[in-house]
PDB file of N, CA and C in Angstrom:
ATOM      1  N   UNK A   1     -12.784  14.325 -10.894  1.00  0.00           N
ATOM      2  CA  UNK A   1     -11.510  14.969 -10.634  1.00  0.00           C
ATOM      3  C   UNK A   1     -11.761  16.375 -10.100  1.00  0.00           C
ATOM      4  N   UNK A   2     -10.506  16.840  -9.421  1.00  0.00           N
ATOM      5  CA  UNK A   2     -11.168  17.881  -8.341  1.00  0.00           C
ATOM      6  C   UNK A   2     -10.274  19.002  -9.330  1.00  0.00           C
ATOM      7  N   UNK A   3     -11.540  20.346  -9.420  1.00  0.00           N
ATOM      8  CA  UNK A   3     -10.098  21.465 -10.027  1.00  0.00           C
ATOM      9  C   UNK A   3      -9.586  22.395  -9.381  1.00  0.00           C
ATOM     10  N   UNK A   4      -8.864  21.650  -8.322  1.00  0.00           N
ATOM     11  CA  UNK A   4      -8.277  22.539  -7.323  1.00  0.00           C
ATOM     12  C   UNK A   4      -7.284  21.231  -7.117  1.00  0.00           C
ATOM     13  N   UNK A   5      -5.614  21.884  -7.030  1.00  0.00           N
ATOM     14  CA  UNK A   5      -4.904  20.554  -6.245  1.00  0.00           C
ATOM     15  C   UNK A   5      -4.823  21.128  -5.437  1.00  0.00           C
ATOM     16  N   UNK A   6      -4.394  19.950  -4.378  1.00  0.00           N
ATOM     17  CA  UNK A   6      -4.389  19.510  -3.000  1.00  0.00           C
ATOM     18  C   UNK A   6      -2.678  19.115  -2.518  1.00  0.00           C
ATOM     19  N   UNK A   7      -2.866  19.446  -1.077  1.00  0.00           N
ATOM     20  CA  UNK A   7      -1.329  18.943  -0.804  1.00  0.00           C
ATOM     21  C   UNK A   7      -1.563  17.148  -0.702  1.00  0.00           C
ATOM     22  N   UNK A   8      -0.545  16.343  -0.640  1.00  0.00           N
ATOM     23  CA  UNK A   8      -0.566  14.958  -0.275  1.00  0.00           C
ATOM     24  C   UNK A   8       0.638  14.434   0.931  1.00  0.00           C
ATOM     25  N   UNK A   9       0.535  14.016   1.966  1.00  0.00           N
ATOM     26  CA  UNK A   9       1.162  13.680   2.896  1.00  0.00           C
ATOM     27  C   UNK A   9       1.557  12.095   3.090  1.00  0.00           C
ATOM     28  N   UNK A  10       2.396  11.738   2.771  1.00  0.00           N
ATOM     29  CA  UNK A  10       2.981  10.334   3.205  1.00  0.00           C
ATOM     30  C   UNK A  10       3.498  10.159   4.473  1.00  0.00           C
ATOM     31  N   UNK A  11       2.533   9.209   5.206  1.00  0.00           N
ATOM     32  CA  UNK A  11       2.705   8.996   6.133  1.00  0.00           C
ATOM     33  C   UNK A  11       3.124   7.487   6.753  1.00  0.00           C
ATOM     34  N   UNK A  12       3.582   6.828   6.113  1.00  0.00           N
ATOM     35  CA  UNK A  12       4.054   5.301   6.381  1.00  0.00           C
ATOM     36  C   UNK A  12       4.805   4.619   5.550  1.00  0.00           C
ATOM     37  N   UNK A  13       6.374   4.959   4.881  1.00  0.00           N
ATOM     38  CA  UNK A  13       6.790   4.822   4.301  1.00  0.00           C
ATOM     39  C   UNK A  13       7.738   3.318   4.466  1.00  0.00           C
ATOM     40  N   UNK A  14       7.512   2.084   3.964  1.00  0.00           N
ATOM     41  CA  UNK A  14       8.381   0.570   4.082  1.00  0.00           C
ATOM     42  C   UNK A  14       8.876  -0.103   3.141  1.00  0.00           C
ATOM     43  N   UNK A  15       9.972  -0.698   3.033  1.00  0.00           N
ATOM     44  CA  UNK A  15      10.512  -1.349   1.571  1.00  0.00           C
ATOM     45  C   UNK A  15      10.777  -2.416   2.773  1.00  0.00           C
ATOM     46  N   UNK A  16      10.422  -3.642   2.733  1.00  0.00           N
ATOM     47  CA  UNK A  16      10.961  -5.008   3.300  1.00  0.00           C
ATOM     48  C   UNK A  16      12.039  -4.879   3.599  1.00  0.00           C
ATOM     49  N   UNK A  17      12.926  -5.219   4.425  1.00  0.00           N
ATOM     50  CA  UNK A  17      14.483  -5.380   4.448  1.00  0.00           C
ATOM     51  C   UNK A  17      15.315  -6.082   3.366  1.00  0.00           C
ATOM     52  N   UNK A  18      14.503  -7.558   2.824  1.00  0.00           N
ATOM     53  CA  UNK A  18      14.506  -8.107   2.256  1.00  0.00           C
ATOM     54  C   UNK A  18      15.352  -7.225   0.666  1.00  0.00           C
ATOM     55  N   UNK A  19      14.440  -6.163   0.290  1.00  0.00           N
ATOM     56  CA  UNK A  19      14.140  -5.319  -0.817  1.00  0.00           C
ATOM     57  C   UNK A  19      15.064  -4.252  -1.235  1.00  0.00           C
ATOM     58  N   UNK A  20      15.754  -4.186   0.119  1.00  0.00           N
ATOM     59  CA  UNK A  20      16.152  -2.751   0.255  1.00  0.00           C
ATOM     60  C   UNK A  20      17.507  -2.472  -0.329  1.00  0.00           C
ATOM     61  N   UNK A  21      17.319  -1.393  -0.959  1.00  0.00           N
ATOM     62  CA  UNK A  21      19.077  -1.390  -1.480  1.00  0.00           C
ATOM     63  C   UNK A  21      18.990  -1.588  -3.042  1.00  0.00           C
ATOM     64  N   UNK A  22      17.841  -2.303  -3.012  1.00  0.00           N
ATOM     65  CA  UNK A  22      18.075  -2.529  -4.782  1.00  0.00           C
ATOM     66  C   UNK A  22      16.895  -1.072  -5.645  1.00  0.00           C
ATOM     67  N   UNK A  23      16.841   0.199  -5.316  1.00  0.00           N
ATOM     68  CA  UNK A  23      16.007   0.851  -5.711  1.00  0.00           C
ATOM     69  C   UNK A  23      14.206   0.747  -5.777  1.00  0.00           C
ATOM     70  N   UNK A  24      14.007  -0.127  -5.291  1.00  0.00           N
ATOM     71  CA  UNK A  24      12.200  -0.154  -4.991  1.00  0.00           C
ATOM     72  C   UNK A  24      11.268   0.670  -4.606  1.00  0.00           C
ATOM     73  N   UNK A  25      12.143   1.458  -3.667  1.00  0.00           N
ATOM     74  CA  UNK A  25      11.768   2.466  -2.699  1.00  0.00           C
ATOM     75  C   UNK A  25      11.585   3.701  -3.552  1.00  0.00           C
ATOM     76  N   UNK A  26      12.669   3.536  -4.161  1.00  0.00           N
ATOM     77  CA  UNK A  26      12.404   5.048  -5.413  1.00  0.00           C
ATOM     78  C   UNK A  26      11.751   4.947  -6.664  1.00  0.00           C
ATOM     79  N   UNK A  27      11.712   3.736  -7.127  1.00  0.00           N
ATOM     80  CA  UNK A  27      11.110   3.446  -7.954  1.00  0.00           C
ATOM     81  C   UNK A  27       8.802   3.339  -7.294  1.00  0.00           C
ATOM     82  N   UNK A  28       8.838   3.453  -6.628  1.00  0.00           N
ATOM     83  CA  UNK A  28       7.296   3.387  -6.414  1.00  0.00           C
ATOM     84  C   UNK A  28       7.018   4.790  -6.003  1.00  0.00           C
ATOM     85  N   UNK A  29       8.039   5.513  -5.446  1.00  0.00           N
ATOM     86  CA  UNK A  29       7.876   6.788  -4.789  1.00  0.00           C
ATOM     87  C   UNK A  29       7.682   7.402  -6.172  1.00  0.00           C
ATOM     88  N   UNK A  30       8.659   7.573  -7.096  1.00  0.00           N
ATOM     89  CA  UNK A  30       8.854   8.108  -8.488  1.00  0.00           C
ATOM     90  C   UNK A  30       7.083   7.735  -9.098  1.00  0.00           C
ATOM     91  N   UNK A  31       7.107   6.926  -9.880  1.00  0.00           N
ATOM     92  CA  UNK A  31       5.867   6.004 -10.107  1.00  0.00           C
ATOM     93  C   UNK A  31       4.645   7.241  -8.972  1.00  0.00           C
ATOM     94  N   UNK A  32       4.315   6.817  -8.020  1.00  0.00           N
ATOM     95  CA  UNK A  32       3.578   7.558  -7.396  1.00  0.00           C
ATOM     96  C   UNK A  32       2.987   8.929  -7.596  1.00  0.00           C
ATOM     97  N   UNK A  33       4.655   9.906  -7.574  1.00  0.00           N
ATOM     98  CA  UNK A  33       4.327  10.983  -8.128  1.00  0.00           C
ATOM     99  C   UNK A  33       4.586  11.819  -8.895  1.00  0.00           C
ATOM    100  N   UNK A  34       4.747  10.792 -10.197  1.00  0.00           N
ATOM    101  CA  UNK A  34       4.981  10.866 -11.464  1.00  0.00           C
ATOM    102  C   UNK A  34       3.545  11.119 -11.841  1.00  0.00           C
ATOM    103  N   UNK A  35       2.833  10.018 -11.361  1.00  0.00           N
ATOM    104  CA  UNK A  35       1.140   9.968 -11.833  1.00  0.00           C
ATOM    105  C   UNK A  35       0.466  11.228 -11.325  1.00  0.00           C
ATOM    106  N   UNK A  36       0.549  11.855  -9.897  1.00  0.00           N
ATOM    107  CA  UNK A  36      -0.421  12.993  -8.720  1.00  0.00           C
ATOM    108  C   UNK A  36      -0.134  13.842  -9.998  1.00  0.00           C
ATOM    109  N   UNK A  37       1.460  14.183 -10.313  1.00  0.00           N
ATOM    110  CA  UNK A  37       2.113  15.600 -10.954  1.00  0.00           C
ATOM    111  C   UNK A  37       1.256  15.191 -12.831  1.00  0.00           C
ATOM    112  N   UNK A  38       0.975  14.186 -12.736  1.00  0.00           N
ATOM    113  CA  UNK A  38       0.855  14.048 -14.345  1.00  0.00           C
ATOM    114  C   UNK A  38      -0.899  14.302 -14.442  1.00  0.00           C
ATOM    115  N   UNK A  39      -2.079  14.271 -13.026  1.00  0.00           N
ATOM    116  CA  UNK A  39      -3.028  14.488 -12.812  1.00  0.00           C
ATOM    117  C   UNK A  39      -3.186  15.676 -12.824  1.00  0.00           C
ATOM    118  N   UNK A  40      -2.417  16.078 -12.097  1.00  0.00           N
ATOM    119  CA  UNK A  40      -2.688  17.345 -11.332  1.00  0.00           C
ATOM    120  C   UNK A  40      -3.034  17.406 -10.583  1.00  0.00           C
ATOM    121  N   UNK A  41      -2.797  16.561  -9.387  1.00  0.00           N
ATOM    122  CA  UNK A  41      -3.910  16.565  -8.356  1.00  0.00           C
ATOM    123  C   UNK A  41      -3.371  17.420  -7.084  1.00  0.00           C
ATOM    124  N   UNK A  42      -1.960  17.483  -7.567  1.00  0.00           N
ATOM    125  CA  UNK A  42      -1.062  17.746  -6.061  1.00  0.00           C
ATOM    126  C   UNK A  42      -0.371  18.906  -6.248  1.00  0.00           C
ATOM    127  N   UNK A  43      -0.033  19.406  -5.069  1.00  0.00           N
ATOM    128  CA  UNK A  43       1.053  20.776  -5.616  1.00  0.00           C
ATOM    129  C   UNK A  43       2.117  20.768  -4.475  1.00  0.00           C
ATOM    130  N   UNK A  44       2.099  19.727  -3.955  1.00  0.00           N
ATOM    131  CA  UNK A  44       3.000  19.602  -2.588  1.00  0.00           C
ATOM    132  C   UNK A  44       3.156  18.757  -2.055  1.00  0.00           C
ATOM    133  N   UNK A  45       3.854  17.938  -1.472  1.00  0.00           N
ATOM    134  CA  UNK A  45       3.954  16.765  -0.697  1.00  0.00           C
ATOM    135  C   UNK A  45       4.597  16.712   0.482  1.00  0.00           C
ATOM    136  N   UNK A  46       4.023  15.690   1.759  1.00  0.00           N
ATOM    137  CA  UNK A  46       4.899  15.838   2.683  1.00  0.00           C
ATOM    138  C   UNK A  46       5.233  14.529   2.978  1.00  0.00           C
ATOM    139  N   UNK A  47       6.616  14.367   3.553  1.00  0.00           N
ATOM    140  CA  UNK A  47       6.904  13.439   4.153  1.00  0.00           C
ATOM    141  C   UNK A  47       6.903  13.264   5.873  1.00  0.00           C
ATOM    142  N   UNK A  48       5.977  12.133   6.816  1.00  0.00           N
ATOM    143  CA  UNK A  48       6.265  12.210   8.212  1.00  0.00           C
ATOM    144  C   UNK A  48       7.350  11.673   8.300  1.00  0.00           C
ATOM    145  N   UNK A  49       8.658  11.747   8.825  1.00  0.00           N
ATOM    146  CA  UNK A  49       9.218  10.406   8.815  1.00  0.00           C
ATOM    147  C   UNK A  49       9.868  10.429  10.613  1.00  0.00           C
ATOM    148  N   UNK A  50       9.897   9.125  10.898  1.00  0.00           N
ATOM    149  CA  UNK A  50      10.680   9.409  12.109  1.00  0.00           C
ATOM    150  C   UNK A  50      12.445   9.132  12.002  1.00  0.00           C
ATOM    151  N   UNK A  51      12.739   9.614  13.033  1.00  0.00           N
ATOM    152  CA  UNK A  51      14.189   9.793  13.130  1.00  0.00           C
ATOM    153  C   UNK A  51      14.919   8.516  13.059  1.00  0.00           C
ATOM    154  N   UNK A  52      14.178   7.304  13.651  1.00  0.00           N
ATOM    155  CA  UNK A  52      14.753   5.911  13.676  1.00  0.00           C
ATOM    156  C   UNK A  52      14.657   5.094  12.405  1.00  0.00           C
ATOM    157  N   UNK A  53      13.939   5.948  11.442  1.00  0.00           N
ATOM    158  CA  UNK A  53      14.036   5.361   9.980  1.00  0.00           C
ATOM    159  C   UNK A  53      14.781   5.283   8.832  1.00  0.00           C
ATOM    160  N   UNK A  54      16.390   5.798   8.992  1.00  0.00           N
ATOM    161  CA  UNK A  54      17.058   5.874   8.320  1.00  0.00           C
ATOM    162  C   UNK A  54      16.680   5.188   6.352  1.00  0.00           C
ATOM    163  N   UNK A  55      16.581   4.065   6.507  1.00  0.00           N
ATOM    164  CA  UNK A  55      16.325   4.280   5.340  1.00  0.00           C
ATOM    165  C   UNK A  55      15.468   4.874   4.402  1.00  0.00           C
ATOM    166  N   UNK A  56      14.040   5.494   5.213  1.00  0.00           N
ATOM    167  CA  UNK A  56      13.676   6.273   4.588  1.00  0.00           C
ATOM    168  C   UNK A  56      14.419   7.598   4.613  1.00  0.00           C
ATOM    169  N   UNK A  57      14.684   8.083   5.945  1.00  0.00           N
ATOM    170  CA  UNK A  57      15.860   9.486   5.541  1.00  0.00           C
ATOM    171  C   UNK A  57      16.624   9.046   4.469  1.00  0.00           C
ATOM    172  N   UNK A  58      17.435   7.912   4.063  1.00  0.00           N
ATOM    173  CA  UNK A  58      18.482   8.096   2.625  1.00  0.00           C
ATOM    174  C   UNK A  58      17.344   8.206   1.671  1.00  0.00           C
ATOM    175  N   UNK A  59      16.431   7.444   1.669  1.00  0.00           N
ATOM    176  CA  UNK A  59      15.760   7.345   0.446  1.00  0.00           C
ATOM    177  C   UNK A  59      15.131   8.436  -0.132  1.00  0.00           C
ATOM    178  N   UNK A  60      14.267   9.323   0.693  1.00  0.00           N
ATOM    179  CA  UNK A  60      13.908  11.286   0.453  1.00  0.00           C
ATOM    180  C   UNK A  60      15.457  12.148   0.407  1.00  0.00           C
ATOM    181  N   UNK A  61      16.272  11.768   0.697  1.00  0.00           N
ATOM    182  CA  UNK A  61      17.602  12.542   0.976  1.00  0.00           C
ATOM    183  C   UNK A  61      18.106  11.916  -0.395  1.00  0.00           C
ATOM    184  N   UNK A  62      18.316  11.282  -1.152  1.00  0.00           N
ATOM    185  CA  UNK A  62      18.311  10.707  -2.079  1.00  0.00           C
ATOM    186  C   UNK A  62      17.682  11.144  -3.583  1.00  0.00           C
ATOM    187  N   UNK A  63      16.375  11.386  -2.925  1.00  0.00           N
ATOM    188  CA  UNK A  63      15.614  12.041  -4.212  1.00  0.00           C
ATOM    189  C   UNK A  63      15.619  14.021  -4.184  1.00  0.00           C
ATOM    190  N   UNK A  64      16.510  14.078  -3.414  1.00  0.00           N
ATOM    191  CA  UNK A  64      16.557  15.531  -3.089  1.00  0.00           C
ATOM    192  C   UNK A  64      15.494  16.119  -2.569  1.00  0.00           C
ATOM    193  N   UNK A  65      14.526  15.361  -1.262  1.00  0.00           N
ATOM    194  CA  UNK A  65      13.614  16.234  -0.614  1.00  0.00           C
ATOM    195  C   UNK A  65      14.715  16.616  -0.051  1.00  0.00           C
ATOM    196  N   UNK A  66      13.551  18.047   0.703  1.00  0.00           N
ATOM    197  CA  UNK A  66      14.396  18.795   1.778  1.00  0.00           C
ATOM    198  C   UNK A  66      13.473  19.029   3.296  1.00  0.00           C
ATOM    199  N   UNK A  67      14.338  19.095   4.279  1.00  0.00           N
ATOM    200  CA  UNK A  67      14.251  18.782   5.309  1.00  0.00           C
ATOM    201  C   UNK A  67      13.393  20.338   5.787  1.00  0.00           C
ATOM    202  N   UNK A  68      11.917  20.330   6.326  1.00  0.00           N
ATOM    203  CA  UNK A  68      11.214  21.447   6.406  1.00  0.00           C
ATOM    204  C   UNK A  68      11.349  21.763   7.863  1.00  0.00           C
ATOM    205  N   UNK A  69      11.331  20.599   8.830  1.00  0.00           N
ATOM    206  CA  UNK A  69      11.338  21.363  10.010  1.00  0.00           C
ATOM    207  C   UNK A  69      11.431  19.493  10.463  1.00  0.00           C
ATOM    208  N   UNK A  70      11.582  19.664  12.059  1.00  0.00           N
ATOM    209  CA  UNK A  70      11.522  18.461  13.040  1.00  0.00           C
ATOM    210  C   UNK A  70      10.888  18.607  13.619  1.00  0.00           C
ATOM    211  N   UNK A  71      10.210  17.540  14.652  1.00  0.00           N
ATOM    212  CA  UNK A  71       9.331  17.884  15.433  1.00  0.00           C
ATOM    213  C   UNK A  71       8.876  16.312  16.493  1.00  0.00           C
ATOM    214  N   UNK A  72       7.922  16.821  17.245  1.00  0.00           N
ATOM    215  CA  UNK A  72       7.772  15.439  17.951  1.00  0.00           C
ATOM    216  C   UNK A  72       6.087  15.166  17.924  1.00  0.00           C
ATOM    217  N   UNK A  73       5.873  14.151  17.482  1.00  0.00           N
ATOM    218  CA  UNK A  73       4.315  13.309  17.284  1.00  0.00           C
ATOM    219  C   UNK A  73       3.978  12.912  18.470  1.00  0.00           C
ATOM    220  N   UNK A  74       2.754  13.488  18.685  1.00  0.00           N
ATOM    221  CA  UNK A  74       2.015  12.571  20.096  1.00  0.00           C
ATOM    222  C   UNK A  74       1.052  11.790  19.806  1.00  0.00           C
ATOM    223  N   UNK A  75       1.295  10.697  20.051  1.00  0.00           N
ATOM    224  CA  UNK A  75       0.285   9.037  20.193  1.00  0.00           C
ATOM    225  C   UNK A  75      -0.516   9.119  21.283  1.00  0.00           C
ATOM    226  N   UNK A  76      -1.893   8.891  21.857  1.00  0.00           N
ATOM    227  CA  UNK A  76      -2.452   8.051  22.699  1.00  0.00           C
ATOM    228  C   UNK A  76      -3.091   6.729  21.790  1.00  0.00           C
ATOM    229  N   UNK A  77      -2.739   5.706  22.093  1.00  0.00           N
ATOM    230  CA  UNK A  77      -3.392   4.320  22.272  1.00  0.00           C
ATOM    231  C   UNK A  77      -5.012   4.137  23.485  1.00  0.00           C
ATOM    232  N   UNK A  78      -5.608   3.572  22.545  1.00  0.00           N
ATOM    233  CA  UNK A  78      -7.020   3.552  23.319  1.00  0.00           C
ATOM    234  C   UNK A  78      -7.123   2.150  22.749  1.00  0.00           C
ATOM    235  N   UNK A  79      -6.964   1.597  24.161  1.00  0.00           N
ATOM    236  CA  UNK A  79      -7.593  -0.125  24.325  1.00  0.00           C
ATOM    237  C   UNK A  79      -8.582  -0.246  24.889  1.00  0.00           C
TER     238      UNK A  79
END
């Protein structure tokens, strides 16, 4: 174990469609960093999320994150 925390960044956030609606999403997020905060490992978290993901926007909007800034991600693909 490290004695220094660290920030942690979530970067791919999915609940099935199937799933959705019935709390899963918060319930693993909770769970998650219930455990970092109960380590100590973390002192910060980020969320990437994109704009076309609404249900993750309700679902952080939900748990009362807050919105730090917007921005735009650049991809290259190498085939």
């Amino acid at each position: 174990m490290f004695d220094q925390s660290w920030e942690a960044a979530l970067m791919d956030i999915r609940v099935h469609s199937r799933y959705r609606r019935q709390g899963l999403g918060t319930f693993v997020l909770n769970e998650a960093l219930r455990h970092l905060i109960k380590r100590k490992q973390v002192f910060q978290i980020e969320a990437h999320i994109s704009e076309e993901a609404p249900f993750v926007l309700s679902l952080l909007n939900s748990m009362r994150w807050r919105v730090l800034e917007t921005g735009t991600i650049f991809r290259k693909e190498i085939r």
